[in-house]
PDB file of N, CA and C in Angstrom:
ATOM      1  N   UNK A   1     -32.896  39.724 -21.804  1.00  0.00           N
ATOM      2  CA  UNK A   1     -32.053  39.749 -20.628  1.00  0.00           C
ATOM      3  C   UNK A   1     -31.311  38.416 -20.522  1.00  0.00           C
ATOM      4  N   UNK A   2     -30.110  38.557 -20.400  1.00  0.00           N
ATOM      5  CA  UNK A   2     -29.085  37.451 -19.986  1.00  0.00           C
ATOM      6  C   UNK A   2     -29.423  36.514 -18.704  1.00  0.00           C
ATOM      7  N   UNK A   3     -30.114  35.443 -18.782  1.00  0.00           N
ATOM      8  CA  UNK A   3     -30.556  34.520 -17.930  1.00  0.00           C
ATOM      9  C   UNK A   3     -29.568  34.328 -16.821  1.00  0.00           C
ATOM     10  N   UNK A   4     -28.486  34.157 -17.445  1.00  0.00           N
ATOM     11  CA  UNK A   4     -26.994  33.912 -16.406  1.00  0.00           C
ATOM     12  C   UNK A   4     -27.031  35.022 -15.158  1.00  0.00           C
ATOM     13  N   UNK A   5     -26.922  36.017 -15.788  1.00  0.00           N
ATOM     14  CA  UNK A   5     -26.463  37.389 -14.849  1.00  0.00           C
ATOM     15  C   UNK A   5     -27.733  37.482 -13.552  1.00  0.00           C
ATOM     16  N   UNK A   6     -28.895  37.118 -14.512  1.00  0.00           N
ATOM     17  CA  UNK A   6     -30.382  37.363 -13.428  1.00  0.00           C
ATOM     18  C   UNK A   6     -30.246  36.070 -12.564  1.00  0.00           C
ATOM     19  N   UNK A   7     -29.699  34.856 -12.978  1.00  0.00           N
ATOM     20  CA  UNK A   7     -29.897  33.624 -11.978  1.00  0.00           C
ATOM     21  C   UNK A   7     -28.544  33.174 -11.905  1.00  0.00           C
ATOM     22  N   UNK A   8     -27.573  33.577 -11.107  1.00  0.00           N
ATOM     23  CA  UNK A   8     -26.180  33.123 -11.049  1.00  0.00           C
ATOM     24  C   UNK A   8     -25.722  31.694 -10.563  1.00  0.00           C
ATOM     25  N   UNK A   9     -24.845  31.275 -11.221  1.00  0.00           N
ATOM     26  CA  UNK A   9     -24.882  29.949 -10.693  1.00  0.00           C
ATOM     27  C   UNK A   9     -23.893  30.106  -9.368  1.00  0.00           C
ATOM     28  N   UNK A  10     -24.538  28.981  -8.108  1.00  0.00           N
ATOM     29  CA  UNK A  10     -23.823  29.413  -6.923  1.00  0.00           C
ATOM     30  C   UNK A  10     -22.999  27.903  -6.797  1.00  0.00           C
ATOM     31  N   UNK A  11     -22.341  27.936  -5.836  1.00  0.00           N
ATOM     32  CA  UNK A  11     -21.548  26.462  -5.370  1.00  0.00           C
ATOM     33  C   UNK A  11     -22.810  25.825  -5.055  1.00  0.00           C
ATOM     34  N   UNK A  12     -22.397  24.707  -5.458  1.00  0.00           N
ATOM     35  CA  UNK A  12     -23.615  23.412  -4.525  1.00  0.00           C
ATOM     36  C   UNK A  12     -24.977  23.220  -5.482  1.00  0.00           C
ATOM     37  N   UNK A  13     -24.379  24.037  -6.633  1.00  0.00           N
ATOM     38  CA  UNK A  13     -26.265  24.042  -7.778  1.00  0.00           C
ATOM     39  C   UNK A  13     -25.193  22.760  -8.713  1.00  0.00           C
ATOM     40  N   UNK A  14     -26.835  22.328  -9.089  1.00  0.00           N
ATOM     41  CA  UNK A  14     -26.162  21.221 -10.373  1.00  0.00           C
ATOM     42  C   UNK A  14     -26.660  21.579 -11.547  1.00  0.00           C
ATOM     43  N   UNK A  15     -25.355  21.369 -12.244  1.00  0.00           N
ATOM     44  CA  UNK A  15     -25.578  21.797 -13.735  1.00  0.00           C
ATOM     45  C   UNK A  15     -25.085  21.004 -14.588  1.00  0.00           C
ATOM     46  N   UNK A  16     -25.856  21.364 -15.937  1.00  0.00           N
ATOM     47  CA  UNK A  16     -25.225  20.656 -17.264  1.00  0.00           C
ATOM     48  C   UNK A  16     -24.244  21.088 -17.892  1.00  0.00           C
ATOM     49  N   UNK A  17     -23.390  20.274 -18.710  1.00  0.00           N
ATOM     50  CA  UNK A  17     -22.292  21.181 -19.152  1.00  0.00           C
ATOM     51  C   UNK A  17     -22.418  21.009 -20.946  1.00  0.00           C
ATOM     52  N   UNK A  18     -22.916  22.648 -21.188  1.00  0.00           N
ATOM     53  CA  UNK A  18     -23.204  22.242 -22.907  1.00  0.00           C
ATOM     54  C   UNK A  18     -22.609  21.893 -24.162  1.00  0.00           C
ATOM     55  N   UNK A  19     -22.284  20.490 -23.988  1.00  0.00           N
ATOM     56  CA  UNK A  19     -21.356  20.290 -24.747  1.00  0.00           C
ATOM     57  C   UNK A  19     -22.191  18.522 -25.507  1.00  0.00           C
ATOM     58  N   UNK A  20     -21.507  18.171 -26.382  1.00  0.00           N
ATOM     59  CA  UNK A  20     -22.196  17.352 -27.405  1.00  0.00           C
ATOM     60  C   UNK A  20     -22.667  16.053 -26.133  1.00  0.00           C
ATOM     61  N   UNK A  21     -21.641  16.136 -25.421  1.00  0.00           N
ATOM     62  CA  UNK A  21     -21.533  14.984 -24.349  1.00  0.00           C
ATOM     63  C   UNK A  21     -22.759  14.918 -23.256  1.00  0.00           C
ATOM     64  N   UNK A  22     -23.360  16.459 -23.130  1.00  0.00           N
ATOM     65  CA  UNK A  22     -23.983  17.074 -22.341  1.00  0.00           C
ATOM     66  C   UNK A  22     -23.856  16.379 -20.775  1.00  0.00           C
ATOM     67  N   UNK A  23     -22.648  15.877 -20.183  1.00  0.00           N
ATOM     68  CA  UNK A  23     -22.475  15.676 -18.717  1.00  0.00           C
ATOM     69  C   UNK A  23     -22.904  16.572 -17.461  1.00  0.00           C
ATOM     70  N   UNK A  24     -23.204  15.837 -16.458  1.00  0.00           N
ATOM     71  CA  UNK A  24     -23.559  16.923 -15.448  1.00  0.00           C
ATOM     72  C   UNK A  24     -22.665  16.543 -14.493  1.00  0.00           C
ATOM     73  N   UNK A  25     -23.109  17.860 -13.661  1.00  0.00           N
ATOM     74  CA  UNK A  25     -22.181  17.735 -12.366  1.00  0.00           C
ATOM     75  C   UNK A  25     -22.739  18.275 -11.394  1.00  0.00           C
ATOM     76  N   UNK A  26     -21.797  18.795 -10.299  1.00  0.00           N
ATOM     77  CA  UNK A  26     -22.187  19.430  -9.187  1.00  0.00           C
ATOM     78  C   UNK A  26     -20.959  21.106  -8.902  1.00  0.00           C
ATOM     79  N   UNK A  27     -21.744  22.106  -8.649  1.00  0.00           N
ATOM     80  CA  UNK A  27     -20.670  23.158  -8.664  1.00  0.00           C
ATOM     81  C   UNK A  27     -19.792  23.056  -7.244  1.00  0.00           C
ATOM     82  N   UNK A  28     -18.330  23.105  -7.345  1.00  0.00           N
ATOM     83  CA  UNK A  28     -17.631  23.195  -6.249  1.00  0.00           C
ATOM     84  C   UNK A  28     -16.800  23.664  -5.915  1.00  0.00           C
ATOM     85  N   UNK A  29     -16.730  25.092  -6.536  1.00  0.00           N
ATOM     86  CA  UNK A  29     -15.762  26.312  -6.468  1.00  0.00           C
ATOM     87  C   UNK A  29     -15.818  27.195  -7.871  1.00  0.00           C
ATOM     88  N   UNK A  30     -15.807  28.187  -7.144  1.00  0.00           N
ATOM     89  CA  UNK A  30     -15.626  29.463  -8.459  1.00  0.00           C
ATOM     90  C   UNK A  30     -14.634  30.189  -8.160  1.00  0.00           C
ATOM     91  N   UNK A  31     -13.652  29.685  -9.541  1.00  0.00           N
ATOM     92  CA  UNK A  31     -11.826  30.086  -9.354  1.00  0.00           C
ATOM     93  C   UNK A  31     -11.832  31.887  -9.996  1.00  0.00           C
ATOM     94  N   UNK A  32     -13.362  32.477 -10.290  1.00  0.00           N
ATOM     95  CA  UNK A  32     -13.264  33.881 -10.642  1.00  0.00           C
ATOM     96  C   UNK A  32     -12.743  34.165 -11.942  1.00  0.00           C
ATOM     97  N   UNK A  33     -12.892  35.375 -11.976  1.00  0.00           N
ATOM     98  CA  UNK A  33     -12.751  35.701 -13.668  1.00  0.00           C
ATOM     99  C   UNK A  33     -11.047  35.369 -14.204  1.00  0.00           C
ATOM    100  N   UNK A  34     -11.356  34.057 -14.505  1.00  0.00           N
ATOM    101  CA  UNK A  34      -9.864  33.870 -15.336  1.00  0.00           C
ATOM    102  C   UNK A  34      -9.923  32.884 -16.599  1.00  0.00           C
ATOM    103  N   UNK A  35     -11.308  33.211 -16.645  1.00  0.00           N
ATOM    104  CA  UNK A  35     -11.878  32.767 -18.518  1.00  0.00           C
ATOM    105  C   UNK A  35     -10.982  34.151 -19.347  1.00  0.00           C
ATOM    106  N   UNK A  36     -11.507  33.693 -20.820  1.00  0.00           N
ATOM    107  CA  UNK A  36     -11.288  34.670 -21.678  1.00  0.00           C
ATOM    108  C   UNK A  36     -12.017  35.734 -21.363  1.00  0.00           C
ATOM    109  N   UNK A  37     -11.892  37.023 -21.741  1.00  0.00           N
ATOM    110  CA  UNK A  37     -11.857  38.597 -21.010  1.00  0.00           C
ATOM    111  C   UNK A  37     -13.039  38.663 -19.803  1.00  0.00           C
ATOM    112  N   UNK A  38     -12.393  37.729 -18.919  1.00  0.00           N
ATOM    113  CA  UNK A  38     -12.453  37.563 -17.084  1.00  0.00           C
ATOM    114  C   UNK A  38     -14.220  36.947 -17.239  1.00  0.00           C
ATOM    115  N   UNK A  39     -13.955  36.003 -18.402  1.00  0.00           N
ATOM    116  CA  UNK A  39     -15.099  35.451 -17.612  1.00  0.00           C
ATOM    117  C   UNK A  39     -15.077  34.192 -16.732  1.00  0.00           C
ATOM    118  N   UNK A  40     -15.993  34.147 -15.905  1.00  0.00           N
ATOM    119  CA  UNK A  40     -16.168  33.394 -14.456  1.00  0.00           C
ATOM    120  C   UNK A  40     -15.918  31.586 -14.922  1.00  0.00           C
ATOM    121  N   UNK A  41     -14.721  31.406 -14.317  1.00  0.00           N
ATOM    122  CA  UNK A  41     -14.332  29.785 -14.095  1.00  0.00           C
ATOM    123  C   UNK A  41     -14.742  28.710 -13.119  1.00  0.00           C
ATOM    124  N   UNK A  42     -15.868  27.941 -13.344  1.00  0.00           N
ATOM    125  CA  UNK A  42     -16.058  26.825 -12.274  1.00  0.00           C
ATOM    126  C   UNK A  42     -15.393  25.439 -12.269  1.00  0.00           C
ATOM    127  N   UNK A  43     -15.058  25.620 -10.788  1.00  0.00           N
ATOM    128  CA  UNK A  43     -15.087  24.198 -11.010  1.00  0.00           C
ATOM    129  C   UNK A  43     -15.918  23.143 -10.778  1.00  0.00           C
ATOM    130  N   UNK A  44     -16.163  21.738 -11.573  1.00  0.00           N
ATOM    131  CA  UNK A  44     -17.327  20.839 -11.573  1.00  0.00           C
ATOM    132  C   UNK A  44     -17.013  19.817 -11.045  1.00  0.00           C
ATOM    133  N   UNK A  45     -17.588  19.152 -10.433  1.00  0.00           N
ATOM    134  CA  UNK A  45     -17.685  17.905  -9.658  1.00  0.00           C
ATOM    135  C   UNK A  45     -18.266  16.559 -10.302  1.00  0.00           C
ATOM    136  N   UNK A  46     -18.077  16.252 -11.446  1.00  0.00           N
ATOM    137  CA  UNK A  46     -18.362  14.872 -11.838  1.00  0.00           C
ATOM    138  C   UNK A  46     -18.683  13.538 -11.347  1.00  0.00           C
ATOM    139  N   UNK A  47     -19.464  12.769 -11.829  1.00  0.00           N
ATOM    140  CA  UNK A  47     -19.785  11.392 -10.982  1.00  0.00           C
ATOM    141  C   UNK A  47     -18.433  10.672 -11.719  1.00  0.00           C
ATOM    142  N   UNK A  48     -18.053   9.847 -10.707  1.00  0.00           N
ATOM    143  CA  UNK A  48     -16.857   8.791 -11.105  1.00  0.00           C
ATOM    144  C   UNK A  48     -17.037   7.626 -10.013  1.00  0.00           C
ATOM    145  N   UNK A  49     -16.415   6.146 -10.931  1.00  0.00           N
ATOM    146  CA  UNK A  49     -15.859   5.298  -9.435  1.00  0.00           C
ATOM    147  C   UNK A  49     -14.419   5.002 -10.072  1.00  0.00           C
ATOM    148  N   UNK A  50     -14.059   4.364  -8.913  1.00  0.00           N
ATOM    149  CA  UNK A  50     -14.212   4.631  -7.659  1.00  0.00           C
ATOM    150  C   UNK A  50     -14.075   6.232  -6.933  1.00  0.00           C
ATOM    151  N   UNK A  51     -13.254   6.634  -7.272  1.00  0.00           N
ATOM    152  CA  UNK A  51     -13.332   8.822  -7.201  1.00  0.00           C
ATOM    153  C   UNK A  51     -14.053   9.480  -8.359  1.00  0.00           C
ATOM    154  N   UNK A  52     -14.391  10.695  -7.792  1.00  0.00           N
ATOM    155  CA  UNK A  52     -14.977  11.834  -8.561  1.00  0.00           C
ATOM    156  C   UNK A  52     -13.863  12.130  -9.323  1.00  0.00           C
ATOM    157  N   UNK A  53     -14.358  12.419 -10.497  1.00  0.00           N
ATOM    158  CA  UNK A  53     -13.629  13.930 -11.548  1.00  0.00           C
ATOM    159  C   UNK A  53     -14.118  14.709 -11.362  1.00  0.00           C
ATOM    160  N   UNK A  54     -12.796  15.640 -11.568  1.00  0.00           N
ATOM    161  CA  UNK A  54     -13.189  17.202 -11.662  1.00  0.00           C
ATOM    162  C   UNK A  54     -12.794  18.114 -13.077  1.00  0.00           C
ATOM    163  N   UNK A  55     -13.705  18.895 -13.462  1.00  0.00           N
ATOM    164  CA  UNK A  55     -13.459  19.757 -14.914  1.00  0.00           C
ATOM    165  C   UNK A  55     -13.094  20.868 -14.336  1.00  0.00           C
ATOM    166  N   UNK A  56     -12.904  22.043 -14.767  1.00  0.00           N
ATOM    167  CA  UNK A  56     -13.051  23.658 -14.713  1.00  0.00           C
ATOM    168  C   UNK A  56     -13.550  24.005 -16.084  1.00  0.00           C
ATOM    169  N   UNK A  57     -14.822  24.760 -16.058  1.00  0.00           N
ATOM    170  CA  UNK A  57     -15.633  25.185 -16.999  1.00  0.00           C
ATOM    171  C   UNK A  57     -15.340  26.756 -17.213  1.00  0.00           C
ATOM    172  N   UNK A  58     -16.040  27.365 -18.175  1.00  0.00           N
ATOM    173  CA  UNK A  58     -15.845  28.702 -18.160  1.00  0.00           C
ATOM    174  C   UNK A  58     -17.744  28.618 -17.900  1.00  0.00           C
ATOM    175  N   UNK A  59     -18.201  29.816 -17.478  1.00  0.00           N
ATOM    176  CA  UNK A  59     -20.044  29.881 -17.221  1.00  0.00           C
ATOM    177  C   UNK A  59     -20.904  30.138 -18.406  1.00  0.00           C
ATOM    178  N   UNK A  60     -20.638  30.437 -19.495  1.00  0.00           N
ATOM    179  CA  UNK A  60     -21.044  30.231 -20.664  1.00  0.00           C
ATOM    180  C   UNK A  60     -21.055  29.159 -20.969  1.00  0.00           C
ATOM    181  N   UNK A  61     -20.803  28.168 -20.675  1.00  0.00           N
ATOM    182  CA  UNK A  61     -20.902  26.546 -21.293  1.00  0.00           C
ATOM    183  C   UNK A  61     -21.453  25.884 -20.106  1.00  0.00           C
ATOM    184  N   UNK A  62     -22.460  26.397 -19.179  1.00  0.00           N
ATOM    185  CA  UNK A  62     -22.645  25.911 -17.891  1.00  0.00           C
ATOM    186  C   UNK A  62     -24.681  26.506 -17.895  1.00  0.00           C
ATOM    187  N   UNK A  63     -25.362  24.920 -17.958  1.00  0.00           N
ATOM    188  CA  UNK A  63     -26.664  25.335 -17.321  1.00  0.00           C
ATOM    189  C   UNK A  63     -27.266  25.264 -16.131  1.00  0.00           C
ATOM    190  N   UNK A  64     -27.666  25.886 -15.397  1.00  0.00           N
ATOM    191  CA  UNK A  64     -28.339  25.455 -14.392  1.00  0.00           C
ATOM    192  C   UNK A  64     -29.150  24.625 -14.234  1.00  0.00           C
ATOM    193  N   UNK A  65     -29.517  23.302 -13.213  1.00  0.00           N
ATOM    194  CA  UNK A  65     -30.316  22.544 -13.528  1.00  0.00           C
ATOM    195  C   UNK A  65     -31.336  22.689 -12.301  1.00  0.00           C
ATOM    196  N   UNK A  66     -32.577  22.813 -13.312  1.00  0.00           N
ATOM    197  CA  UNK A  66     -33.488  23.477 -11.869  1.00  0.00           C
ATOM    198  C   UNK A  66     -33.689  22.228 -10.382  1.00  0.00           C
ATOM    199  N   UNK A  67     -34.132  22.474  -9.139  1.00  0.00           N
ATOM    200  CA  UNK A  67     -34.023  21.442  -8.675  1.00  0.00           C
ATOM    201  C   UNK A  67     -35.329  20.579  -8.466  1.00  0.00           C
ATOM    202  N   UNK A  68     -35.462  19.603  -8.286  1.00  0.00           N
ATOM    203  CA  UNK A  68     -36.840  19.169  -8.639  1.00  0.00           C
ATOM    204  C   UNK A  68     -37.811  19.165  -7.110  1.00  0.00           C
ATOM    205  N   UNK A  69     -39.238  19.145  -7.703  1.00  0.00           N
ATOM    206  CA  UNK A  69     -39.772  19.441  -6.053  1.00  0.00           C
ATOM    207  C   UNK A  69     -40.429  18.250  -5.716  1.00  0.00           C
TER     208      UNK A  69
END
């Protein structure tokens, strides 16, 4: 079973982004299916100074990061 579909990523979850760089962020909008054949586009919230960056991911390149207790 597709982990993604059973645990969706929502706004406000932090995730990794899987890439060699492996950066994280914070989720802060989902611009909806306007990946390649409509898959789901986030946008990410990056640490920066003095301002934040922002990416847009597609959710296949996006982990959830559990939150700690």
């Amino acid at each position: 079973m597709d982990t993604q579909k059973a645990n969706p990523i929502k706004i406000g979850d932090r995730v990794k982004i899987l890439s060699p760089g492996g950066m994280t962020g914070r989720v802060v909008e989902l611009r909806g299916p306007l990946g390649p054949k409509g898959a789901q586009v986030y946008r990410i919230q990056l640490r920066g100074k003095p301002k934040p960056a922002y990416i847009e991911v597609v959710e296949e390149q996006l982990e959830a990061i559990p939150a700690s207790s």
